[in-house]
Protein backbone atom coordinates (compact mmCIF):
# COMPACT_ATOMS: atom_id res chain seq x y z
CA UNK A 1 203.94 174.23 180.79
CA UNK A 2 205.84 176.59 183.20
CA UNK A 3 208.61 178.08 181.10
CA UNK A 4 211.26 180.73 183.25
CA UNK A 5 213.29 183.64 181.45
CA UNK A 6 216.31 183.82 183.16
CA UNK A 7 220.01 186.27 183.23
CA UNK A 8 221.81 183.86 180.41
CA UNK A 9 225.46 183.57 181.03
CA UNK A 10 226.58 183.41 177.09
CA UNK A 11 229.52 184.66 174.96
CA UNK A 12 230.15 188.37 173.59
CA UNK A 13 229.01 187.85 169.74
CA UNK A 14 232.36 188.10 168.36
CA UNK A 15 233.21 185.17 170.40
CA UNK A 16 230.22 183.39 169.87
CA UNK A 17 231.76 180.67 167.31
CA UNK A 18 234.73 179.83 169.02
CA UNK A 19 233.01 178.78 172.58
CA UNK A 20 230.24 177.51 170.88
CA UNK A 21 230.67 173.32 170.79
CA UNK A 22 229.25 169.79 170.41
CA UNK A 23 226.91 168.25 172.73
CA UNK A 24 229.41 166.71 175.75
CA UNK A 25 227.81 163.21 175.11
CA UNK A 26 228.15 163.03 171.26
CA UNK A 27 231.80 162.42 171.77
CA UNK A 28 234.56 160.62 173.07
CA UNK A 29 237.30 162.29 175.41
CA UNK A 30 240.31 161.29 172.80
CA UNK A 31 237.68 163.21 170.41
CA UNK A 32 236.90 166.11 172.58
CA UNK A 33 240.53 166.50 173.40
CA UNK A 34 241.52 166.40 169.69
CA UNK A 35 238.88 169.07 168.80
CA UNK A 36 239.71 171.41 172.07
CA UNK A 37 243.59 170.88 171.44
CA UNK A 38 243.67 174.21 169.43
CA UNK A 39 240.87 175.71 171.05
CA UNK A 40 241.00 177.33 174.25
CA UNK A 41 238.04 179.15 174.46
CA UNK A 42 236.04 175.91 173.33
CA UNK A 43 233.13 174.95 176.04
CA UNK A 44 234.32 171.34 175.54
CA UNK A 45 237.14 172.83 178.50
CA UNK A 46 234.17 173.39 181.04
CA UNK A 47 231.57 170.22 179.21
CA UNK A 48 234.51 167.83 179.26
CA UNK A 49 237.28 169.14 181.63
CA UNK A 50 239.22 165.82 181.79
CA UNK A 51 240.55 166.97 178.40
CA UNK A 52 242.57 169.15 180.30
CA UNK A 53 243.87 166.39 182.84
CA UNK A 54 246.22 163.26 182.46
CA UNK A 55 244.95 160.90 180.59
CA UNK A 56 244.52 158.49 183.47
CA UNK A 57 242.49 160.43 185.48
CA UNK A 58 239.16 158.77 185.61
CA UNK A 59 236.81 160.99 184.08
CA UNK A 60 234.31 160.79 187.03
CA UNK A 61 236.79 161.42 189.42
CA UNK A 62 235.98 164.77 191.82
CA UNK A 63 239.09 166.57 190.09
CA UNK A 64 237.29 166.43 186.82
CA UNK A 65 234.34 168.64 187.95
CA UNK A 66 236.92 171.05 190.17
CA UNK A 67 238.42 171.60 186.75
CA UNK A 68 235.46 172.46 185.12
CA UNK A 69 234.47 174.77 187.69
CA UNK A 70 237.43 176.26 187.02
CA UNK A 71 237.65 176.41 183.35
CA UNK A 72 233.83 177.94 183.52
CA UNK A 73 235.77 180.66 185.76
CA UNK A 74 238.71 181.07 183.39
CA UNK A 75 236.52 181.46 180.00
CA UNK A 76 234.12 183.91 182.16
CA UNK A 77 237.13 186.10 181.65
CA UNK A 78 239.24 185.09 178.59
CA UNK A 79 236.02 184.74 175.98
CA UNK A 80 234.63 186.59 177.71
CA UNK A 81 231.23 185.46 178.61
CA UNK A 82 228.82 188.18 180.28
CA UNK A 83 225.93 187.20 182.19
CA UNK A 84 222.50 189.27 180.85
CA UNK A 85 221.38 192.33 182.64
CA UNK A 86 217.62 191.16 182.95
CA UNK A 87 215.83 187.17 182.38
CA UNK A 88 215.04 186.49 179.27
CA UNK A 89 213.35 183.87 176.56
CA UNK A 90 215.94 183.06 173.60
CA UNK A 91 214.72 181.76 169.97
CA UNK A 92 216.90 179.17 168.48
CA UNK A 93 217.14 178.46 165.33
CA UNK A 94 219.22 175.52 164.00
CA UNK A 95 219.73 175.50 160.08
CA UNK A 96 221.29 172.11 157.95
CA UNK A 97 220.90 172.32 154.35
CA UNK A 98 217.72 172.72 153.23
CA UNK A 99 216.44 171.49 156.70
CA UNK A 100 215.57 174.45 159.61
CA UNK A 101 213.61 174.50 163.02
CA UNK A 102 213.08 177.07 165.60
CA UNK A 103 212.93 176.33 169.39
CA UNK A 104 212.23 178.34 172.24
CA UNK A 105 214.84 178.60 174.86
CA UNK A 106 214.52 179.23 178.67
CA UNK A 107 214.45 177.40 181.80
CA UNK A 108 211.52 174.63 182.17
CA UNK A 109 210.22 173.51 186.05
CA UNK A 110 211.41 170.72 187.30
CA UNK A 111 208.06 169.97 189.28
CA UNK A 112 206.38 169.32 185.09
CA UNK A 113 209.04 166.65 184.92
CA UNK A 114 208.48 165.27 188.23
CA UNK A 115 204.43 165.03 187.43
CA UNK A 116 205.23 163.66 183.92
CA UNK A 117 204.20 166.37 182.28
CA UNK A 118 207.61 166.24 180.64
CA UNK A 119 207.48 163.08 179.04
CA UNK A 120 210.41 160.38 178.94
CA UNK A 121 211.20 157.90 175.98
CA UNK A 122 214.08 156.43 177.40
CA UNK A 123 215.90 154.85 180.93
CA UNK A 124 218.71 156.42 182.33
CA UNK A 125 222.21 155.07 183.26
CA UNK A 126 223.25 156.12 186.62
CA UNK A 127 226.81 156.17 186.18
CA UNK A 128 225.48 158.85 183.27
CA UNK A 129 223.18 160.66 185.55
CA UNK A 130 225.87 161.05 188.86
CA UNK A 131 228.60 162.42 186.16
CA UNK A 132 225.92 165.31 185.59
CA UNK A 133 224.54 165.88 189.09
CA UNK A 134 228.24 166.02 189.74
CA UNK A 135 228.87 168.89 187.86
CA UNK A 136 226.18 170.94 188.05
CA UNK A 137 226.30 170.83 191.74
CA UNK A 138 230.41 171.58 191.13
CA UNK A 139 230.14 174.18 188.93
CA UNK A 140 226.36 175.75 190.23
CA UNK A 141 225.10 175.59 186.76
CA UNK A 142 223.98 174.02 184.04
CA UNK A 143 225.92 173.90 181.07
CA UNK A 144 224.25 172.07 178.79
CA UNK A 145 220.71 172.66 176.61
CA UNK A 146 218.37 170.07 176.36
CA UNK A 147 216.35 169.70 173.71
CA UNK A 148 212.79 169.28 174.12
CA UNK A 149 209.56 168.93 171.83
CA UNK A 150 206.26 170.12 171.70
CA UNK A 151 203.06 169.42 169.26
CA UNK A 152 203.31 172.82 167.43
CA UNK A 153 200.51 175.67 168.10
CA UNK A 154 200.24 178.20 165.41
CA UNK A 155 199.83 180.76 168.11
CA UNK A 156 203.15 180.20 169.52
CA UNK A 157 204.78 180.53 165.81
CA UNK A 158 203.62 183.80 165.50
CA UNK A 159 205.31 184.86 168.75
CA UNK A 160 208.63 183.02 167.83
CA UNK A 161 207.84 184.72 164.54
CA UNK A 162 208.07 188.09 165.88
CA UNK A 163 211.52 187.51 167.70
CA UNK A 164 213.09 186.18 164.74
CA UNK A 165 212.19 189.42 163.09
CA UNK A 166 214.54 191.41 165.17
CA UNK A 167 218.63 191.30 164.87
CA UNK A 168 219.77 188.28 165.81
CA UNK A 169 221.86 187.99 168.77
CA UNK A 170 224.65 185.25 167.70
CA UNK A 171 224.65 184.15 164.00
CA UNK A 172 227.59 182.08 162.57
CA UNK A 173 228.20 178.67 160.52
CA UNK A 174 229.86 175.35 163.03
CA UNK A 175 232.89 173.85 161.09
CA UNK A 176 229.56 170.91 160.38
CA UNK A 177 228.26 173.36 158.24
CA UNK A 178 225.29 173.74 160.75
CA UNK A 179 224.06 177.28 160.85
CA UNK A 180 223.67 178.57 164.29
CA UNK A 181 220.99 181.65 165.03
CA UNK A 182 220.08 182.92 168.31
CA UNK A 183 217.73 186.28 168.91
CA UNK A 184 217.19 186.95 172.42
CA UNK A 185 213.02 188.73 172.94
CA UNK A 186 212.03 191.48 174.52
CA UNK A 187 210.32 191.86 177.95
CA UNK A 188 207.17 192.27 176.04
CA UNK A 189 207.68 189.04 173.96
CA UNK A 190 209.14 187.26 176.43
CA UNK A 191 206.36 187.85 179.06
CA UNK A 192 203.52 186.47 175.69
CA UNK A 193 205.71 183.31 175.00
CA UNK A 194 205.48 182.79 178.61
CA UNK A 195 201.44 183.14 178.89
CA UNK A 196 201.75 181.17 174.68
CA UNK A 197 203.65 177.71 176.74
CA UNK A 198 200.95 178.49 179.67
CA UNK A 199 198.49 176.26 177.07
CA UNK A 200 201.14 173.63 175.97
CA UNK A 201 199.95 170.31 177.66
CA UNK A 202 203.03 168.20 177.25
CA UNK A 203 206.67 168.63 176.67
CA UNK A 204 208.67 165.47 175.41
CA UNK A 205 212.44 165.15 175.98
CA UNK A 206 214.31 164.44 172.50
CA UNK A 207 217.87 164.95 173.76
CA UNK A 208 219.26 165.46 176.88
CA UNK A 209 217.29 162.52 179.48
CA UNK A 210 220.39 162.29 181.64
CA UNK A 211 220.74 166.19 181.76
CA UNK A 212 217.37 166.65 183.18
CA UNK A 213 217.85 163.49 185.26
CA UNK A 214 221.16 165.40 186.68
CA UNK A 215 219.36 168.66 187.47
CA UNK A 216 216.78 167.06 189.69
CA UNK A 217 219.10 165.44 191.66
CA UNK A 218 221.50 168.40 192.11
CA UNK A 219 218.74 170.52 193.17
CA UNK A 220 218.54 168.56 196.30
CA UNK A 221 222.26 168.72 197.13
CA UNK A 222 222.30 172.31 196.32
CA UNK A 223 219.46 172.80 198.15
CA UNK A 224 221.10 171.07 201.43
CA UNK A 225 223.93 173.44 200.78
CA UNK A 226 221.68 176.49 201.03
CA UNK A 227 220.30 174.92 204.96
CA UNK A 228 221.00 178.37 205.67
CA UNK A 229 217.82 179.79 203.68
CA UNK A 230 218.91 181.18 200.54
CA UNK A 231 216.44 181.27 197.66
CA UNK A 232 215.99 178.56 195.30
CA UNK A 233 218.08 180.76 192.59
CA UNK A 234 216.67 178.57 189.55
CA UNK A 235 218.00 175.04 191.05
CA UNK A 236 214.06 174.06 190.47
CA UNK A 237 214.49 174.63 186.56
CA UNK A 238 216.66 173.03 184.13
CA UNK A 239 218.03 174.62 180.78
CA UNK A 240 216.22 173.65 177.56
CA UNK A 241 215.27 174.39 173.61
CA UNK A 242 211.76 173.38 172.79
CA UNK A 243 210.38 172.77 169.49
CA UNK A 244 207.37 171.99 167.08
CA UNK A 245 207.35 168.76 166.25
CA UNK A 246 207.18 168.98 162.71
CA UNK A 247 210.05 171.07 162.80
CA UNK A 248 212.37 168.22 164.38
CA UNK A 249 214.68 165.34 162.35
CA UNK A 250 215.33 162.40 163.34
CA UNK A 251 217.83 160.54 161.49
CA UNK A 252 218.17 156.71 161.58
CA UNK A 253 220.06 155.07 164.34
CA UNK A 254 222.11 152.21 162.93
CA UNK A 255 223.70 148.88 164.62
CA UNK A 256 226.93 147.13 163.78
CA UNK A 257 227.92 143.47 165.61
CA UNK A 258 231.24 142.16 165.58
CA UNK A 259 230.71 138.84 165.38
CA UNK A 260 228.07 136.01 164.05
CA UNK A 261 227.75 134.12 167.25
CA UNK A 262 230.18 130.93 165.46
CA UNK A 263 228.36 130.64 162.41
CA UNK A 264 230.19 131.23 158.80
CA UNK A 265 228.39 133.63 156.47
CA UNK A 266 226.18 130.94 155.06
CA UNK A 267 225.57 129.52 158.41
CA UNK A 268 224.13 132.91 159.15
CA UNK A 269 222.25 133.81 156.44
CA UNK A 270 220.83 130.47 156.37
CA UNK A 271 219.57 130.99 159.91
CA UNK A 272 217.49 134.56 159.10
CA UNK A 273 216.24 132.90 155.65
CA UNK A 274 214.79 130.45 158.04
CA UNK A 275 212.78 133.04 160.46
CA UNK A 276 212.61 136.08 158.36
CA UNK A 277 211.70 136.69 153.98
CA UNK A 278 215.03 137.96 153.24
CA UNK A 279 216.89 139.12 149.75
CA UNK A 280 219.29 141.11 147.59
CA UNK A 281 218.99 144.29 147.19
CA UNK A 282 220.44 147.17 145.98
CA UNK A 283 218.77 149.71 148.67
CA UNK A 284 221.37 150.42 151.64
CA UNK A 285 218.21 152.74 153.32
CA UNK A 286 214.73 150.40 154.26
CA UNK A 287 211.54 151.84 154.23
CA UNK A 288 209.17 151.30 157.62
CA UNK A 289 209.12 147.27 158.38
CA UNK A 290 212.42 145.93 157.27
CA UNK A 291 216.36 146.53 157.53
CA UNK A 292 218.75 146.40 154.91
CA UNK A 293 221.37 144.22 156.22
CA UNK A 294 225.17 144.34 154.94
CA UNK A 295 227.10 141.15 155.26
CA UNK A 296 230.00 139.82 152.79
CA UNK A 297 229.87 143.20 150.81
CA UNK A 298 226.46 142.58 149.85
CA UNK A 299 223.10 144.11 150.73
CA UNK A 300 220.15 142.20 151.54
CA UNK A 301 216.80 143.25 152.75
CA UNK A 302 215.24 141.37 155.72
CA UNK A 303 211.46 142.10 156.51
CA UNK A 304 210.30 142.36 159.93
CA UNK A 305 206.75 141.85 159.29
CA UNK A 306 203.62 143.57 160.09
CA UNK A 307 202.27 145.83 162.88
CA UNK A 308 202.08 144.66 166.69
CA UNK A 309 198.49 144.28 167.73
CA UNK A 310 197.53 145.92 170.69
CA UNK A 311 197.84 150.03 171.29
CA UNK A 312 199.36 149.96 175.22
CA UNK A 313 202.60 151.15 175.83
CA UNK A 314 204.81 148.31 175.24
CA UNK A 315 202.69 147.63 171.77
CA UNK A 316 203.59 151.14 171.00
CA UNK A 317 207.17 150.59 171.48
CA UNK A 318 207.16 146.72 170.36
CA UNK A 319 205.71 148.07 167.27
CA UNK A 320 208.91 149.66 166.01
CA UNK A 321 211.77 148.42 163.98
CA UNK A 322 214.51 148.57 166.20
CA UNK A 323 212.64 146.52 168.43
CA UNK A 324 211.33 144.00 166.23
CA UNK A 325 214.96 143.48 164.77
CA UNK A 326 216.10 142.82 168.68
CA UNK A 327 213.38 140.38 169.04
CA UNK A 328 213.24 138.62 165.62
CA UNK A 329 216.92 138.31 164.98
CA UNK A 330 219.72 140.12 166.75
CA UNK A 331 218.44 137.98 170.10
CA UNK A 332 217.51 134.78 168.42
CA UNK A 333 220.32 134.64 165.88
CA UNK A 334 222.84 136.29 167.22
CA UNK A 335 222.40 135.81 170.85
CA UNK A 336 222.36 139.58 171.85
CA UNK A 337 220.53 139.23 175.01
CA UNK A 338 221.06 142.71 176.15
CA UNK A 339 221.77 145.55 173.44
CA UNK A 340 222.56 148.21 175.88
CA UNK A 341 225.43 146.00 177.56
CA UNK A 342 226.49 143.57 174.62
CA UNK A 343 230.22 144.89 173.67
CA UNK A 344 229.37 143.19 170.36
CA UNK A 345 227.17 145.59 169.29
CA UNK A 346 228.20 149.24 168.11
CA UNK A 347 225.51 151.96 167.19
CA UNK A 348 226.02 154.43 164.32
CA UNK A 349 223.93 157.34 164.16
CA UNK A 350 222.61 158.52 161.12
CA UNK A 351 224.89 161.53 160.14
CA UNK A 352 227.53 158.53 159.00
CA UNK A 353 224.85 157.04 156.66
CA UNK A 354 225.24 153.35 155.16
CA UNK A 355 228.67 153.87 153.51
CA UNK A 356 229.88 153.96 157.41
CA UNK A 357 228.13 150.74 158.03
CA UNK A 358 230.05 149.33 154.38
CA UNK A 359 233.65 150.87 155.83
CA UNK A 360 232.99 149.34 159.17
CA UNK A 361 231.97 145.78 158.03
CA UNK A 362 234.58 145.79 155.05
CA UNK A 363 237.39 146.57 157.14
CA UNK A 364 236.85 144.11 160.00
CA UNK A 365 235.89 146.17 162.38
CA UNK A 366 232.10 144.37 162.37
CA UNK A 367 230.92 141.30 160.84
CA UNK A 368 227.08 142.23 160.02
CA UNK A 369 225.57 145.74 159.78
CA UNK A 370 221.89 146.69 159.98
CA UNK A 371 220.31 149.88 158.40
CA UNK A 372 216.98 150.85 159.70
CA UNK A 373 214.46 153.39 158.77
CA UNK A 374 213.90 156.35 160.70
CA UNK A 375 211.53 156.85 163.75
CA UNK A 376 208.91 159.46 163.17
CA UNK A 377 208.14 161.75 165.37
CA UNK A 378 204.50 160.76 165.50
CA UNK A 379 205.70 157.14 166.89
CA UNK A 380 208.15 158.94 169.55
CA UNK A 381 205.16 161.15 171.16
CA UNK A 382 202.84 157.99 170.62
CA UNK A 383 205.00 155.39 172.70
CA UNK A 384 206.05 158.45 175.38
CA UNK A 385 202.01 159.15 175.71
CA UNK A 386 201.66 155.89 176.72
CA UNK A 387 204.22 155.80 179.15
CA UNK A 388 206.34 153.72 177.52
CA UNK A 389 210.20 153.24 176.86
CA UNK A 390 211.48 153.42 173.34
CA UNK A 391 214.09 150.49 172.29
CA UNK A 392 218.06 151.70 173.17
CA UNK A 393 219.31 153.62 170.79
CA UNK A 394 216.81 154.55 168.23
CA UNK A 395 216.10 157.98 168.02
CA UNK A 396 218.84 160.38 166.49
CA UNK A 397 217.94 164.06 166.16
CA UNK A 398 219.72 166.27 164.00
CA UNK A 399 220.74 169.21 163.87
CA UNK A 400 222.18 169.33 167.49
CA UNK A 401 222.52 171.68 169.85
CA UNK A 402 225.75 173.47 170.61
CA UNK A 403 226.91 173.60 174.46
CA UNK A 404 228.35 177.21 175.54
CA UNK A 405 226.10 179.66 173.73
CA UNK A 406 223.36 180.03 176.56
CA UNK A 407 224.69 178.61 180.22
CA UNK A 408 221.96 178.60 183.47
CA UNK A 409 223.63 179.60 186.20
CA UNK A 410 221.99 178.42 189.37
């Protein structure tokens, strides 16, 4: 894999914490506004400018992205943020509890995604992937990290090793109680972590698919802009974090519907009794094969049964639980054709845990909540290997990247 130091834009340490912020897809605009409201040096101002418009301004429309470009400016100065004197590879190192992984960060070609030699696991929405060409292209950079994994080489953790035993650059606790470290390596380092990702076969996109989507496109219109003959200036890379897979989480990725398609409670259960083993039980997290379902303040645990034959792609994907639970009974039973598109159907990742599926179902808000056991990492790299697509929603990692600490400008 081609892997590009590059002149960071990022914030002075001391200001580190207070630009640092969440991922701009991880939360709504009444949420980003509420946590930005007393926060003006928050990156949420450049991630999610419309926080700063009326709140009927479409968030796609052009004024959103001349905002950001804007806010980028004004934070450039009021953080401030500086932009590095010479390229550079960055180690980051996210820390949760008693949970920690170490990525590398730096600017990945473009070309290894357009060869599939950076793998997908998941379609994009093109209303998703326009609002990010958008404002790249607006604000001629890229403001937000993906996250990528690799199958871990013991090589190349002795050379992240190494950086991590210098000072750190940024260091400081997120108000999630995620610990946020960031040592930037020397030219030395930086130049053997380049020749260490030389050997790395495959990179695998974990978070971030409409990000990378977006930077591919906006090379082109950036590109059109520079008719003229100006060099490339990094528009052929996109911004990234990779891992060791071992290192990653991924949390469970839950499902609430509102409704039971007409049936009363009994109707209902009467109707998954009659396709699927199903019974009480006290366990609110499944292990591999079944979901714990949550109906009538009650737990109940619904087996999927066993393995998909087969070993293509779609078997791979097929295989797994959020797809057997689409095809066994949220389709069949509860006539959820479509779970990308369904406004039934809510998704709850993993952070929340099963007491937010219990709140959620108790209150009103749903009428039937499902509980599902992790994807491993192991099935993620299996299905993208094949070239396959994993069910909607079904991967969530955590820890997550924070936007604002490390910006590509292009």
């Amino acid at each position: 894999m081609r892997i590009r130091p590059f002149r960071a834009l990022r914030p002075t340490p001391a200001a580190a914490a207070a630009v640092a912020c969440v991922p701009y897809d991880v939360v709504s605009t009444e949420a980003a506004r509420n946590l930005a409201a007393d926060a003006p040096l928050s990156f949420l101002h450049v991630t999610r400018a419309e926080i700063d418009l009326a709140p009927t301004v479409d968030p796609h429309d052009p004024v959103v992205y001349q905002t950001a470009r804007a806010n980028l400016a004004r934070l450039r100065e009021e953080a401030p943020l500086v932009v590095e004197a010479e390229p550079a590879l960055y180690v980051y190192r996210l820390r949760d509890g008693g949970h920690e992984q170490a990525g590398l960060a730096g600017c990945f070609a473009l070309d290894d995604y357009d060869r599939d030699a950076i793998k997908r696991h998941e379609r994009t929405r093109r209303d998703k992937e326009d609002d990010r060409t958008h404002h790249m292209a607006a604000v001629a950079a890229q403001t937000g990290i993906v996250f990528l994994a690799y199958r871990g080489r013991a090589e190349i953790d002795d050379l992240i090793a190494a950086v991590r035993a210098g000072a750190p650059l940024f260091d400081f606790e997120a108000p999630d109680g995620v610990r946020h470290t960031i040592w930037r390596a020397t030219a030395g380092q930086t130049a053997d972590l380049v020749d260490g990702f030389a050997a790395v076969p495959a990179l695998y996109i974990a978070d971030g698919h409409h990000r990378v989507a977006g930077a591919a496109r906006a090379r082109h219109i950036l590109a059109a802009e520079d008719a003229g003959g100006a060099a490339p200036a990094g528009r052929d890379h996109f911004l990234a974090a990779a891992f060791p897979d071992r290192e990653t989480r991924i949390l469970p990725y839950n499902r609430t519907v509102s409704d039971l398609a007409g049936a009363a409670a009994e109707q209902f259960l009467a109707a998954v009794a009659a396709r699927l083993p199903i019974q009480p039980t006290a366990e609110t997290t499944p292990g591999k094969g079944a979901v714990a379902m949550y109906l009538g303040r009650r737990w109940h645990r619904v087996d999927l049964g066993g393995p998909v034959a087969g070993g293509g792609a779609s078997d791979a994907a097929a295989a797994l639980d959020a797809a057997r639970l689409q095809e066994l009974l949220l389709e069949p039973v509860l006539q959820v054709e479509d779970i990308r598109t369904d406004p039934r159907v809510r998704f709850v990742g993993g952070v929340h845990g099963p007491r937010e599926l219990e709140r959620r179902v108790d209150s009103g808000e749903a009428a039937v909540a499902f509980s599902l056991a992790a994807v491993t990492i192991d099935e993620l790299l299996a299905v993208a290997d094949a070239g396959g697509i994993m069910p909607p929603k079904s991967t969530w990692f955590e820890p997550k990247l924070r936007d604002g600490l490390l910006t590509h400008l292009i």
